[in-house]
PDB file of N, CA and C in Angstrom:
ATOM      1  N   UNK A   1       0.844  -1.172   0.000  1.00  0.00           N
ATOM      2  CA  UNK A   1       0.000   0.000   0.000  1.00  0.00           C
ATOM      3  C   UNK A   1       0.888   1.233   0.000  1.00  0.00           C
ATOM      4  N   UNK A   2       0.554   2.024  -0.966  1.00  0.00           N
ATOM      5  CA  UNK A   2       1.462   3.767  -1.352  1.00  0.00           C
ATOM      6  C   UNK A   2       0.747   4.391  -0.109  1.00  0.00           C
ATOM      7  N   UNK A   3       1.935   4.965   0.619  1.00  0.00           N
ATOM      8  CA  UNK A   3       1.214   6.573   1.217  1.00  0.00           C
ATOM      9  C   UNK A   3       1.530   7.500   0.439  1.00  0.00           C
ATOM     10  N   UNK A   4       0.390   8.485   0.557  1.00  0.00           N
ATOM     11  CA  UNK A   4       0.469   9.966  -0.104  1.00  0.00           C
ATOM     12  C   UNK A   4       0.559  10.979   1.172  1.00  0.00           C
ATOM     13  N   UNK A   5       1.522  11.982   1.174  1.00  0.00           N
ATOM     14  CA  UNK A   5       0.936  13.080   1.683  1.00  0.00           C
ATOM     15  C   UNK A   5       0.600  14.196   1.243  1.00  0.00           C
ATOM     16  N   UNK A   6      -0.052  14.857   2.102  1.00  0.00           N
ATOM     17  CA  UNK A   6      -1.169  16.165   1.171  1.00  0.00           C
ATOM     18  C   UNK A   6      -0.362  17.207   2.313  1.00  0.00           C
ATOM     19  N   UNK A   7      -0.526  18.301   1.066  1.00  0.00           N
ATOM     20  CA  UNK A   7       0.269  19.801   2.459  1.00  0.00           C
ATOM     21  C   UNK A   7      -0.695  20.261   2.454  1.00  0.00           C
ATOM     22  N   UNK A   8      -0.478  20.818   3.358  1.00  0.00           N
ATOM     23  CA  UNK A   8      -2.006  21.801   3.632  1.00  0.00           C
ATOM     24  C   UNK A   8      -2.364  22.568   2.447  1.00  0.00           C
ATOM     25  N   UNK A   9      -3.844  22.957   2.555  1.00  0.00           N
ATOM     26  CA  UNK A   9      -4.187  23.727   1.159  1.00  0.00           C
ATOM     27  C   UNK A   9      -4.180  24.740   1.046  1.00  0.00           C
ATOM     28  N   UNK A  10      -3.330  25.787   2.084  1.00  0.00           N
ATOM     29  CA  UNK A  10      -2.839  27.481   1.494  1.00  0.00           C
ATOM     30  C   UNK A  10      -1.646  27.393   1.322  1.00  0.00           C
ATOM     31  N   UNK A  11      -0.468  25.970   1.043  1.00  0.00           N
ATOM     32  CA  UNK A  11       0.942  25.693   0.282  1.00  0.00           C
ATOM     33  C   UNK A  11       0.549  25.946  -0.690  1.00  0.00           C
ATOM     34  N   UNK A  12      -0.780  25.217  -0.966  1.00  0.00           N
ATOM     35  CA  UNK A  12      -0.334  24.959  -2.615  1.00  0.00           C
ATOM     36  C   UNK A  12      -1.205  25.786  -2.796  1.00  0.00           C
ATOM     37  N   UNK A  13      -1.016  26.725  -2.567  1.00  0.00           N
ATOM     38  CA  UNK A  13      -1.840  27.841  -3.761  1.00  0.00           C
ATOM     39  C   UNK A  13      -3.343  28.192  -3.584  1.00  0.00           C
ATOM     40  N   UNK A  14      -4.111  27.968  -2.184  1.00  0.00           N
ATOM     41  CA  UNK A  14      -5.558  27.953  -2.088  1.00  0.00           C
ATOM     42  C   UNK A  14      -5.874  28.468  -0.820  1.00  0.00           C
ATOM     43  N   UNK A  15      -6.610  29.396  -0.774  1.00  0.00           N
ATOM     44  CA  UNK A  15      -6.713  29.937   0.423  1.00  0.00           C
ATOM     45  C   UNK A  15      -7.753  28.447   1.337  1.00  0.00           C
ATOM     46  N   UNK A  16      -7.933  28.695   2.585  1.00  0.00           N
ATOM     47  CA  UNK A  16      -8.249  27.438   3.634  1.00  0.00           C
ATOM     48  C   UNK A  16      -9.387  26.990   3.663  1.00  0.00           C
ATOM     49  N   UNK A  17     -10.247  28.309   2.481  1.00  0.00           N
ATOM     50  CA  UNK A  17     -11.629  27.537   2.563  1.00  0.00           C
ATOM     51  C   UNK A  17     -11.635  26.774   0.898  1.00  0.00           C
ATOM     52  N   UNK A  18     -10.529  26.457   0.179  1.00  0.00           N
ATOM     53  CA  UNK A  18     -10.185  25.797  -0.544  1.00  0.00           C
ATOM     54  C   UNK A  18     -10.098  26.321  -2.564  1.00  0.00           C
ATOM     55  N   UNK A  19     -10.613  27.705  -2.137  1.00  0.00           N
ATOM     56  CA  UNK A  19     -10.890  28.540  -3.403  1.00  0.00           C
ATOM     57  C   UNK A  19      -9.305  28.918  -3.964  1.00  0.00           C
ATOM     58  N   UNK A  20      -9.460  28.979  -4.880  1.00  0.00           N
ATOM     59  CA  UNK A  20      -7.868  29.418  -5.549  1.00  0.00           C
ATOM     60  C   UNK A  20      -7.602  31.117  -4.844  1.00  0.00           C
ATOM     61  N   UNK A  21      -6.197  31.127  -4.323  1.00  0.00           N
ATOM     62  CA  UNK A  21      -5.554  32.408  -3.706  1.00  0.00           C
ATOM     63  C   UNK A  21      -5.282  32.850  -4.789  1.00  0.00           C
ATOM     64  N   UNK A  22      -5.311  34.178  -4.624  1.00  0.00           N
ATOM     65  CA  UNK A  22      -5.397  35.546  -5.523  1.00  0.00           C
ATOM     66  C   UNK A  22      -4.324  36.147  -5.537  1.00  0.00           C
ATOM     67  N   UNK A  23      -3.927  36.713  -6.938  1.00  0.00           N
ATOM     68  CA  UNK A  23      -2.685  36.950  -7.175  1.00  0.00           C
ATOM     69  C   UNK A  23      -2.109  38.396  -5.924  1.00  0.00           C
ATOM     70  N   UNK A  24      -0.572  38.532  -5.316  1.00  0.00           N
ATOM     71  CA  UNK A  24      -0.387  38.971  -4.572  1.00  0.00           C
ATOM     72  C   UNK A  24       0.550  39.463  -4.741  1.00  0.00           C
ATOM     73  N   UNK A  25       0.552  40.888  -5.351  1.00  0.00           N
ATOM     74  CA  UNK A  25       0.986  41.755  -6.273  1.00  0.00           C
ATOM     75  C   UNK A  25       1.143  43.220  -5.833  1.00  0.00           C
ATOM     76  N   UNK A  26       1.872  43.947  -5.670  1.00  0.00           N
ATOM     77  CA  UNK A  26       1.778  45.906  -5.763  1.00  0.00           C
ATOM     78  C   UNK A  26       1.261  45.544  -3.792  1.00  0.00           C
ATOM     79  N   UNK A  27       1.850  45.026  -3.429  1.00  0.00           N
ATOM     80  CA  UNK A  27       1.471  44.824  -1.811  1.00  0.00           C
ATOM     81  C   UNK A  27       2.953  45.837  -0.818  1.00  0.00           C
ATOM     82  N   UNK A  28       2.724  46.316  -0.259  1.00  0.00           N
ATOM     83  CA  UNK A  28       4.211  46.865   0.949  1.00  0.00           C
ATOM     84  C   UNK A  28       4.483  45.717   1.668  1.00  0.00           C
ATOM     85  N   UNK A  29       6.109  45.425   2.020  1.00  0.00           N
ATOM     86  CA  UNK A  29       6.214  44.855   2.584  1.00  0.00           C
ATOM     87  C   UNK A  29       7.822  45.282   3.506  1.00  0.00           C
ATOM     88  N   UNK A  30       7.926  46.330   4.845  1.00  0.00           N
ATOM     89  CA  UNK A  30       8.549  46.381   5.310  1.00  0.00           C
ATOM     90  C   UNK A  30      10.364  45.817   5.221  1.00  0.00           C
ATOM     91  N   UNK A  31      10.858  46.079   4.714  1.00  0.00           N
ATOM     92  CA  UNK A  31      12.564  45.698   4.008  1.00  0.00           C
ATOM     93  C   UNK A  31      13.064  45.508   5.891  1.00  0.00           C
ATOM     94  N   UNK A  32      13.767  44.493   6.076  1.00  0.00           N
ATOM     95  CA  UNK A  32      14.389  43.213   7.128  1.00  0.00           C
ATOM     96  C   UNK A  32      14.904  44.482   7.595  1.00  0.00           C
ATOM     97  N   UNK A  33      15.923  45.478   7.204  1.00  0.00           N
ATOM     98  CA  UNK A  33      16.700  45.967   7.627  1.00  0.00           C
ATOM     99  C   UNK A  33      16.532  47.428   7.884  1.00  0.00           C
ATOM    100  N   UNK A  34      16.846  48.258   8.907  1.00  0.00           N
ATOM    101  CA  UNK A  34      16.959  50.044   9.143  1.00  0.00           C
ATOM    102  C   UNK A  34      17.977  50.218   8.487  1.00  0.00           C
ATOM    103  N   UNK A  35      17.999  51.286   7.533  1.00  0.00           N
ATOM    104  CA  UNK A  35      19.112  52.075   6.678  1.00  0.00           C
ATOM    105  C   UNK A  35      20.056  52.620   8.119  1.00  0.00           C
ATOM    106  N   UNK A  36      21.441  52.360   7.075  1.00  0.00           N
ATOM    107  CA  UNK A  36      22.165  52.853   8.549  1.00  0.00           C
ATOM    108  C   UNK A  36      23.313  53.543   8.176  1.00  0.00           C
ATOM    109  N   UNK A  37      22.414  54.921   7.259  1.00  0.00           N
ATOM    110  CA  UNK A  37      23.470  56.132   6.731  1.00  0.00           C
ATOM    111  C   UNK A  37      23.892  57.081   7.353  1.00  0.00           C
ATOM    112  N   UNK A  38      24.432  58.049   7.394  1.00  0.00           N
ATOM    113  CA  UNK A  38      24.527  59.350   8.903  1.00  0.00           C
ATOM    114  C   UNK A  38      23.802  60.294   7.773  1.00  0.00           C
ATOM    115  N   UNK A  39      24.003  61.371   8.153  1.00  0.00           N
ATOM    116  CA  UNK A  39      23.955  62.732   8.052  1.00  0.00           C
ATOM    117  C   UNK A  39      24.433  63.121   6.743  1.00  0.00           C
ATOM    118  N   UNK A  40      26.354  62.682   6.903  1.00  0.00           N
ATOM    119  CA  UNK A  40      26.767  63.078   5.744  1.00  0.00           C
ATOM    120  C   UNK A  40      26.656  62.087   4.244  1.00  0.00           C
ATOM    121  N   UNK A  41      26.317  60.938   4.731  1.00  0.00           N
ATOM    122  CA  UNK A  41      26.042  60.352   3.838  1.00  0.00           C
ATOM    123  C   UNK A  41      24.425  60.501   2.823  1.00  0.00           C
ATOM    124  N   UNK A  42      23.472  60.870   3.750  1.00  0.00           N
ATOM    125  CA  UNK A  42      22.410  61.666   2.775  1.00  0.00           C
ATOM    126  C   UNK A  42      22.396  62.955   2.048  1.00  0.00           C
ATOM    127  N   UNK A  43      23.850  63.517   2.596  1.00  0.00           N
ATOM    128  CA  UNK A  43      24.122  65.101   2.032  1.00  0.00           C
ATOM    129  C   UNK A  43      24.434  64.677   0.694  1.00  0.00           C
ATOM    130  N   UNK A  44      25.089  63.554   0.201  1.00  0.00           N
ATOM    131  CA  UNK A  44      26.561  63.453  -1.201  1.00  0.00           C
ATOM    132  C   UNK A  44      25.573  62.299  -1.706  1.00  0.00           C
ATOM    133  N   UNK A  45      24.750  61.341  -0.723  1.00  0.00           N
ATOM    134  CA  UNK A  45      23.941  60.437  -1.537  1.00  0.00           C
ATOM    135  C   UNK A  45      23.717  61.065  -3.270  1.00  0.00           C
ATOM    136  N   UNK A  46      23.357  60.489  -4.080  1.00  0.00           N
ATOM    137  CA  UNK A  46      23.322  60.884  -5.784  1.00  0.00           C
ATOM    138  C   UNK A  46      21.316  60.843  -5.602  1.00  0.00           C
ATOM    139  N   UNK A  47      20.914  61.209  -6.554  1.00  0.00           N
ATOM    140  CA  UNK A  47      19.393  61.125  -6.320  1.00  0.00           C
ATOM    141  C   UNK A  47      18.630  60.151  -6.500  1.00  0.00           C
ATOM    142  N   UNK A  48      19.024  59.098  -7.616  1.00  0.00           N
ATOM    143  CA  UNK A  48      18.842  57.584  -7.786  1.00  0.00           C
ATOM    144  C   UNK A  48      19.021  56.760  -6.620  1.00  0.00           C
ATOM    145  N   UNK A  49      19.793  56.892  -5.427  1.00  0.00           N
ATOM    146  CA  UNK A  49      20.453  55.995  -4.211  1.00  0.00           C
ATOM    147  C   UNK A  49      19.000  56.429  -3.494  1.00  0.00           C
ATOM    148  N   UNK A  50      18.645  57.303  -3.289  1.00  0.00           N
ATOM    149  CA  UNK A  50      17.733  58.163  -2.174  1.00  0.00           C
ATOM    150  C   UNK A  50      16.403  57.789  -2.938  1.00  0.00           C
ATOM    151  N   UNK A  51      16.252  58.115  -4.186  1.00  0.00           N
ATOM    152  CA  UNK A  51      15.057  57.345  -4.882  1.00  0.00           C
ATOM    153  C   UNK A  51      14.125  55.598  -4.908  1.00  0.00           C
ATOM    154  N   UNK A  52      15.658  54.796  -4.530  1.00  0.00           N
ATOM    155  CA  UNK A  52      15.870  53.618  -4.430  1.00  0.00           C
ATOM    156  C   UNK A  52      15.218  53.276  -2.942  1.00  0.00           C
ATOM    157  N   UNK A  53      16.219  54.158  -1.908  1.00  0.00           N
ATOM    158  CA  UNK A  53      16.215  53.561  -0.517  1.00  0.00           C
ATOM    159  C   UNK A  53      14.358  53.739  -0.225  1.00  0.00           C
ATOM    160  N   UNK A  54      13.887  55.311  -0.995  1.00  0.00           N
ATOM    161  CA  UNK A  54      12.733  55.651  -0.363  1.00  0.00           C
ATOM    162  C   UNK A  54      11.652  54.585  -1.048  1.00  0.00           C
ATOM    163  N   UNK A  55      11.786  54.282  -2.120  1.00  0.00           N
ATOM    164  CA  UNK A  55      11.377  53.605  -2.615  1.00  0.00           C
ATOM    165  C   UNK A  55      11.039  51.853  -2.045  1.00  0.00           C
ATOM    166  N   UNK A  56      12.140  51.555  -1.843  1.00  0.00           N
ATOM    167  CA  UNK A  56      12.566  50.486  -1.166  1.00  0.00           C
ATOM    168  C   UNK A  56      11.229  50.585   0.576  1.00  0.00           C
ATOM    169  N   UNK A  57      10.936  51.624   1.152  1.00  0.00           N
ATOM    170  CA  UNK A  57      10.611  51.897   2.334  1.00  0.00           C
ATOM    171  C   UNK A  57       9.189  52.209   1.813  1.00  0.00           C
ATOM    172  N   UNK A  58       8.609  52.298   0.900  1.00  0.00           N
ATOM    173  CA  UNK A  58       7.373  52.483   0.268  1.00  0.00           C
ATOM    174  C   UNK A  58       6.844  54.091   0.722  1.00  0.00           C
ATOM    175  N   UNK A  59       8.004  54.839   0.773  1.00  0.00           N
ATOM    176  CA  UNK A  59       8.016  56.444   1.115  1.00  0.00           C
ATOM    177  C   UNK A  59       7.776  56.988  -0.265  1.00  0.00           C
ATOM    178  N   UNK A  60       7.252  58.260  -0.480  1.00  0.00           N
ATOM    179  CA  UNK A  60       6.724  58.959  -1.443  1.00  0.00           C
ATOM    180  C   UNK A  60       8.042  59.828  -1.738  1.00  0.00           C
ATOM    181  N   UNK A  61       8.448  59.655  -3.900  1.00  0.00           N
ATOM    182  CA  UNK A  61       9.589  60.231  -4.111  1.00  0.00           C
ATOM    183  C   UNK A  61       9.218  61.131  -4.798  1.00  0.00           C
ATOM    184  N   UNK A  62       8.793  62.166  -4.054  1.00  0.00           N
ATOM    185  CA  UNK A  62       8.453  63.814  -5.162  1.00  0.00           C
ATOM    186  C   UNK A  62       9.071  64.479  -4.701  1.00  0.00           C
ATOM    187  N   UNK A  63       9.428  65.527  -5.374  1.00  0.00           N
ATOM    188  CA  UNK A  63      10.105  66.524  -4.967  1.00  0.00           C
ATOM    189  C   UNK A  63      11.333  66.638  -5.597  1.00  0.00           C
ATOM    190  N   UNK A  64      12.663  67.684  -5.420  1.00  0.00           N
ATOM    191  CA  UNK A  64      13.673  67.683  -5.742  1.00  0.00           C
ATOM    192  C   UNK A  64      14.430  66.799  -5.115  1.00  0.00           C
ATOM    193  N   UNK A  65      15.590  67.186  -5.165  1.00  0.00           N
ATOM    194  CA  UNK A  65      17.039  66.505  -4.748  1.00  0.00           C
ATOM    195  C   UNK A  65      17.538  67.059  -3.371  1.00  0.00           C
ATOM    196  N   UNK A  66      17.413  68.510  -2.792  1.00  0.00           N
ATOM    197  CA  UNK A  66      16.708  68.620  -1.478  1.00  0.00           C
ATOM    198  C   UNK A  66      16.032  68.225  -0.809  1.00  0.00           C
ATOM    199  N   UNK A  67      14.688  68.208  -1.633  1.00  0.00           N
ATOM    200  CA  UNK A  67      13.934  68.215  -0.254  1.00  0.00           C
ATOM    201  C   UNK A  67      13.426  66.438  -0.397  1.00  0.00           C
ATOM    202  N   UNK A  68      13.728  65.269  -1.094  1.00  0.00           N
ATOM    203  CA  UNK A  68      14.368  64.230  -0.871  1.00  0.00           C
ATOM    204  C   UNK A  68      15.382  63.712  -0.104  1.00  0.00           C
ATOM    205  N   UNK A  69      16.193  64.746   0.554  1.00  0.00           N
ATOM    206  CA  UNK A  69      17.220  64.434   1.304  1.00  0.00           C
ATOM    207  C   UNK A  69      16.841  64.567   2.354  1.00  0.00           C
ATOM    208  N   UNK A  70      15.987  65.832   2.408  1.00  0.00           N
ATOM    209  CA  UNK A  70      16.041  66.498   3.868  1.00  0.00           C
ATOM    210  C   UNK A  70      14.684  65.399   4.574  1.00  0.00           C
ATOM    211  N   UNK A  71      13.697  64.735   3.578  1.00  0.00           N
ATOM    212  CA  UNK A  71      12.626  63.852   3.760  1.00  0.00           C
ATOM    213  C   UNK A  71      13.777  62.705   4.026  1.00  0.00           C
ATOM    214  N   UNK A  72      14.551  62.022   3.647  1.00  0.00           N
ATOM    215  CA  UNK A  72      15.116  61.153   3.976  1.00  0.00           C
ATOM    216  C   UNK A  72      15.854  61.045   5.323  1.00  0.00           C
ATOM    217  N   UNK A  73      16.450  62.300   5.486  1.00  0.00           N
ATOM    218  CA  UNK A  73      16.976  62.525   6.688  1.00  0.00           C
ATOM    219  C   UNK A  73      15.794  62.532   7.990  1.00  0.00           C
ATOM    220  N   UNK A  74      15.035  62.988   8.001  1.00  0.00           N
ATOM    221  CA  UNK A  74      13.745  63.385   8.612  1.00  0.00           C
ATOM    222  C   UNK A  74      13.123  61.936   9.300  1.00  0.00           C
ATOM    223  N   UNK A  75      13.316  61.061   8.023  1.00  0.00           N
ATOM    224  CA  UNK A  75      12.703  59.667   7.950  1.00  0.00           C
ATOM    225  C   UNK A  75      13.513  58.426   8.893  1.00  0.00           C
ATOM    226  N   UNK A  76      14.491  58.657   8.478  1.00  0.00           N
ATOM    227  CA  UNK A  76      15.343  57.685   9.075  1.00  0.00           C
ATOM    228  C   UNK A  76      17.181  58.298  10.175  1.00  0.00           C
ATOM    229  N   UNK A  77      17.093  59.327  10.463  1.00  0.00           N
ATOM    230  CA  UNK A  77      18.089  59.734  11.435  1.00  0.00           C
ATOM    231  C   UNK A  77      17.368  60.169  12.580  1.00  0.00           C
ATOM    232  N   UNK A  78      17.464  59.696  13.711  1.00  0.00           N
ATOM    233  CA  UNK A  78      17.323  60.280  15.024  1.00  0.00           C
ATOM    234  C   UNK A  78      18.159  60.555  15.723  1.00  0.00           C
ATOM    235  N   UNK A  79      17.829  61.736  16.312  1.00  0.00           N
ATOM    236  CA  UNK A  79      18.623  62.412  17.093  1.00  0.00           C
ATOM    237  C   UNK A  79      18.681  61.948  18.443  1.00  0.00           C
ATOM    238  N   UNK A  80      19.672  62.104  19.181  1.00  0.00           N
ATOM    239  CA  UNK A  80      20.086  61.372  20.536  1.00  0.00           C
ATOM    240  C   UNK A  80      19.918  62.121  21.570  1.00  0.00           C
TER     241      UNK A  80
END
């Protein structure tokens, strides 16, 4: 006699009341790690790096190349 085993049915692709799970797409999902730049490193950052990180943090990238920095700084440096 074959055993089979079965994985549970939200492995394979089905939510638990057994209907097919829905594609899971354009969702935020918090990045593992805190950026861990100083001060002077958001001053010389290039605008693509700062576009990336904010991006990366699901932060809003409008604005110039200032006031991207100074939002970046704002965002992630605390003061002691």
């Amino acid at each position: 006699m074959e055993s089979v085993a079965r994985a549970p049915s939200n492995v394979m692709g089905n939510e638990p009341n057994g209907q097919p799970q829905k594609e899971r797409c354009g969702y935020f999902q918090m990045p593992l790690h805190y950026p861990r730049y100083t001060k002077a490193d958001y001053e010389t950052m290039p605008e693509w790096k700062l576009d990336c990180l904010l991006t990366e943090y699901g932060l809003p990238v409008n604005g110039d190349i200032d006031q991207k920095r100074k939002f970046a700084m704002g965002a992630f440096l605390w003061s002691h």
